[in-house]
C-alpha atoms as a PDB file:
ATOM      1  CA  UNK A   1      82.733 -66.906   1.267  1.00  0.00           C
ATOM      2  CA  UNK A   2      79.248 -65.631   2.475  1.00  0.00           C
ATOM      3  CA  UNK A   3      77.486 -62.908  -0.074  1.00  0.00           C
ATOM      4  CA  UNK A   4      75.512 -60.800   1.067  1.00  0.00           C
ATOM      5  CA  UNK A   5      72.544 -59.083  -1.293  1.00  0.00           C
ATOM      6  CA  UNK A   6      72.075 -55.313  -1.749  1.00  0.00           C
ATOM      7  CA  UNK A   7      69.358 -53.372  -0.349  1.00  0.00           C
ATOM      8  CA  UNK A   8      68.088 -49.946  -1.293  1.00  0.00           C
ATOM      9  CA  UNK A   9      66.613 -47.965   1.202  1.00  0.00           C
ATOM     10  CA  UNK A  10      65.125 -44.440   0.347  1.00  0.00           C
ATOM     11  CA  UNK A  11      65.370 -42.014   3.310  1.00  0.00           C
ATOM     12  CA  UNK A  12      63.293 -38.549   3.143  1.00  0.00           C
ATOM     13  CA  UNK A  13      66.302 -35.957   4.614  1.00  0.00           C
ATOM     14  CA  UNK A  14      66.428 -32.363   4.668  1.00  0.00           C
ATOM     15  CA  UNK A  15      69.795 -30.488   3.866  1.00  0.00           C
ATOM     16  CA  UNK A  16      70.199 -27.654   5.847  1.00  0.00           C
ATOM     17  CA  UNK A  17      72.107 -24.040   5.118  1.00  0.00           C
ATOM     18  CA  UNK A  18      75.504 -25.599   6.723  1.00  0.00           C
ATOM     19  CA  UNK A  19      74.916 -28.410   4.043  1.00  0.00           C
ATOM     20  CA  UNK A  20      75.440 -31.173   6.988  1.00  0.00           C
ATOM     21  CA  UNK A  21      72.957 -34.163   6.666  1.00  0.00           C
ATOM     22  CA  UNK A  22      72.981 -36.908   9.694  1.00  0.00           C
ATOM     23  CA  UNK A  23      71.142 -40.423   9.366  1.00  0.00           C
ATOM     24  CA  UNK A  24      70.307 -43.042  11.919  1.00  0.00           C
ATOM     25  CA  UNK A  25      69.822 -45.865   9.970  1.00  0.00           C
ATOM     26  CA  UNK A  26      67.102 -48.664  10.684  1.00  0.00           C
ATOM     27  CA  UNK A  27      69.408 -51.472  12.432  1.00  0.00           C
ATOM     28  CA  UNK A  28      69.183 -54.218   9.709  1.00  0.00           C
ATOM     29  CA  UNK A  29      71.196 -52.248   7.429  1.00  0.00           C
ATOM     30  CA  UNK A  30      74.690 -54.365   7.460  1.00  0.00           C
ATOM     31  CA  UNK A  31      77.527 -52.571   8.353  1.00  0.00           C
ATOM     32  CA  UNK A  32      80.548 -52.098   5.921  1.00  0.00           C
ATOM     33  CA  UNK A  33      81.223 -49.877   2.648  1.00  0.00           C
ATOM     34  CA  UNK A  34      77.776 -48.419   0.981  1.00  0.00           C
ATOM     35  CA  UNK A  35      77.099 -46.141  -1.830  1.00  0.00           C
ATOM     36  CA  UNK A  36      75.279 -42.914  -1.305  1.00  0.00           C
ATOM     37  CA  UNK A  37      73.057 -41.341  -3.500  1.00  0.00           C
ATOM     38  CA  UNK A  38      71.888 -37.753  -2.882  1.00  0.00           C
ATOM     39  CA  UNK A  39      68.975 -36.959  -5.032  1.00  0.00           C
ATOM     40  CA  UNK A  40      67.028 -33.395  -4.320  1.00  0.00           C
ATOM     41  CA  UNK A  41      63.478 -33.457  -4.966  1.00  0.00           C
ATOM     42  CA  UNK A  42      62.011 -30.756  -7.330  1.00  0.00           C
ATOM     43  CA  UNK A  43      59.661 -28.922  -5.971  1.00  0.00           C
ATOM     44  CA  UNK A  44      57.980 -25.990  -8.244  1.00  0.00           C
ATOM     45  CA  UNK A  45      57.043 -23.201  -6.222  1.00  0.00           C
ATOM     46  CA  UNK A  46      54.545 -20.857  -8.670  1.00  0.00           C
ATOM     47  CA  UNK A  47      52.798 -17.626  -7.733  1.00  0.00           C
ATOM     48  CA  UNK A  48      49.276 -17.393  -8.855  1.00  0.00           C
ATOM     49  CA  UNK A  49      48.325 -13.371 -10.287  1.00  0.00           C
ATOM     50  CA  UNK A  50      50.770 -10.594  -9.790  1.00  0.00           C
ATOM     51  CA  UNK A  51      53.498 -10.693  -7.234  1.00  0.00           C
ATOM     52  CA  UNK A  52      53.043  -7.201  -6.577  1.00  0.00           C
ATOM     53  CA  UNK A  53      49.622  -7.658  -5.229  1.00  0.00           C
ATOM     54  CA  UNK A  54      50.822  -9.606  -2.173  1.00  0.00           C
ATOM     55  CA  UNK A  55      51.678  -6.844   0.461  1.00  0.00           C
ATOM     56  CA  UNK A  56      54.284  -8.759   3.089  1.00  0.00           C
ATOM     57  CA  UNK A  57      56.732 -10.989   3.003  1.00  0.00           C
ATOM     58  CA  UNK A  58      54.736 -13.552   5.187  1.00  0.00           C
ATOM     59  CA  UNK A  59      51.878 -13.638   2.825  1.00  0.00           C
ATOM     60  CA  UNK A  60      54.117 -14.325   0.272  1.00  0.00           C
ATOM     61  CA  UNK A  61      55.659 -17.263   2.298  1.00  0.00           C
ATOM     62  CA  UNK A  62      52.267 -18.399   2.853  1.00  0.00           C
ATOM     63  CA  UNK A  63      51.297 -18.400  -0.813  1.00  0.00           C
ATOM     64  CA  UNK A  64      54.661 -19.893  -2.009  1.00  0.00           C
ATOM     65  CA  UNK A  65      53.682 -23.032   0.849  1.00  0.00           C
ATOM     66  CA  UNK A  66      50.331 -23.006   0.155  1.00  0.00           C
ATOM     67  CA  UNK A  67      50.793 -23.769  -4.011  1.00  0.00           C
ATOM     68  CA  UNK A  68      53.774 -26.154  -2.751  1.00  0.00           C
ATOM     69  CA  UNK A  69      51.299 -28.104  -0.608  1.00  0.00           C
ATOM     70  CA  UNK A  70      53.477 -28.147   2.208  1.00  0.00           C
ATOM     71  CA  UNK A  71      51.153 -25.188   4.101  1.00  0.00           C
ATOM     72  CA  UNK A  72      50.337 -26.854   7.590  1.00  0.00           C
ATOM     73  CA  UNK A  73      46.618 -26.632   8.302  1.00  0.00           C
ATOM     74  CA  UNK A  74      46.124 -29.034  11.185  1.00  0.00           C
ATOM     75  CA  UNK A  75      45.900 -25.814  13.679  1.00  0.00           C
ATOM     76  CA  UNK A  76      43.712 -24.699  12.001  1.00  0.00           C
ATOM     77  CA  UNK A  77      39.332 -24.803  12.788  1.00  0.00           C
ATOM     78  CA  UNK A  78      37.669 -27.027  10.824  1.00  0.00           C
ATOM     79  CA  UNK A  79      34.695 -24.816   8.262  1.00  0.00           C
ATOM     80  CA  UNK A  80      31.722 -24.938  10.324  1.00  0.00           C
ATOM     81  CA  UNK A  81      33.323 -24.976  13.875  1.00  0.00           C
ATOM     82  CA  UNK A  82      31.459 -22.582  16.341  1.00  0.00           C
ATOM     83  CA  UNK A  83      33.387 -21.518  19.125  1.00  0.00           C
ATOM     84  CA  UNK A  84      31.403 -20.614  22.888  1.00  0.00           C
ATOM     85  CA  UNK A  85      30.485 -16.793  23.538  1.00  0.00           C
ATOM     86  CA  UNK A  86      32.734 -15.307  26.403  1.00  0.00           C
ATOM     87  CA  UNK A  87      29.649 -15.643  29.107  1.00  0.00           C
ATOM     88  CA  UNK A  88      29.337 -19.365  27.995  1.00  0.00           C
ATOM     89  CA  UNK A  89      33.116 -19.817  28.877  1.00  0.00           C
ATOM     90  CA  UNK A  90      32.546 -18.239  32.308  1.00  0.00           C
ATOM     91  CA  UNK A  91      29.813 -20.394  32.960  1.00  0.00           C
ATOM     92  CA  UNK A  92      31.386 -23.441  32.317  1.00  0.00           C
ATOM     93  CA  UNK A  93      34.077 -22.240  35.072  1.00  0.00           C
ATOM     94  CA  UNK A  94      32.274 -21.726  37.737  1.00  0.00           C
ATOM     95  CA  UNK A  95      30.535 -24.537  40.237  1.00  0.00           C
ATOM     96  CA  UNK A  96      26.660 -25.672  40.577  1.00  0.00           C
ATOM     97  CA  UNK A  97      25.443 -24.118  43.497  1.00  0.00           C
ATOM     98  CA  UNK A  98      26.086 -26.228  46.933  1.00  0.00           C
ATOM     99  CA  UNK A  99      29.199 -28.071  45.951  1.00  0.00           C
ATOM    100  CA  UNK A 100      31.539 -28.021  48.097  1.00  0.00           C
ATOM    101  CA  UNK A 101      35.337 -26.347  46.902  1.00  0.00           C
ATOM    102  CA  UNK A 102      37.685 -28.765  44.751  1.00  0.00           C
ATOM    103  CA  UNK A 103      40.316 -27.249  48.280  1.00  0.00           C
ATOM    104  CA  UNK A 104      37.930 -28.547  50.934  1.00  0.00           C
ATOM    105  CA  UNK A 105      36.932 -32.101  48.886  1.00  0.00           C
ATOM    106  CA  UNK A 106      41.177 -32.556  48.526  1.00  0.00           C
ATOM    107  CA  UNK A 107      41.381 -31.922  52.736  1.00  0.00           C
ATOM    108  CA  UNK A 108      38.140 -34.018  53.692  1.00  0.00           C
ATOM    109  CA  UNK A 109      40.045 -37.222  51.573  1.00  0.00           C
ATOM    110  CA  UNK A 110      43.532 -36.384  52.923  1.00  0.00           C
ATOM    111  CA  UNK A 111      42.055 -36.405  56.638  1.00  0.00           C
ATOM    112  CA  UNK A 112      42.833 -39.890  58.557  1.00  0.00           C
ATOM    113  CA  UNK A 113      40.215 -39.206  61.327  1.00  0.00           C
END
């Protein structure tokens, strides 16, 4: 008889509205009966000042996310950043003067003669 040791492994899941959760488990994890555990996290959502004072429902999301930490930044300029004027952004679009077209470079290196 060949025993085998327990493991515990902690998976981060999200339980949708339909209240269906799926796992793909790493491929160590033996096959055979298992216990599951489902443990929800507790997460304290708090409003700083007045509710009243926040005038739509998406800056209320944003605030409820935001105290949460779970508002997603990444997108988002870092302080500081200084972005090019519009003529700056044209100039960077167009060609030095005497170049030949991207078009004509593409035909001259396609051309077997």
């Amino acid at each position: 008889m060949t025993t085998q040791r327990k493991q515990l492994i902690t998976l981060k899941a999200v339980v949708r509205e339909d209240r269906r959760l799926v796992l793909n488990l790493p491929a160590d994890i033996p096959t055979g009966p298992v216990n599951i555990v489902i443990e929800s996290e507790d997460i304290v959502l708090a409003l700083p000042g007045d509710e009243a004072q926040l005038k739509t429902d998406q800056e209320r999301v944003r605030t409820l996310l935001q105290t949460a930490n779970r508002l997603g930044t990444a997108h988002l300029p870092l302080t500081g950043t200084t972005f090019p004027t519009s003529a700056e952004v044209e100039r960077a679009g167009q060609l030095p003067p005497n170049v030949p077209l991207s078009e004509t470079i593409i035909r001259e290196l396609r051309d077997d003669n």
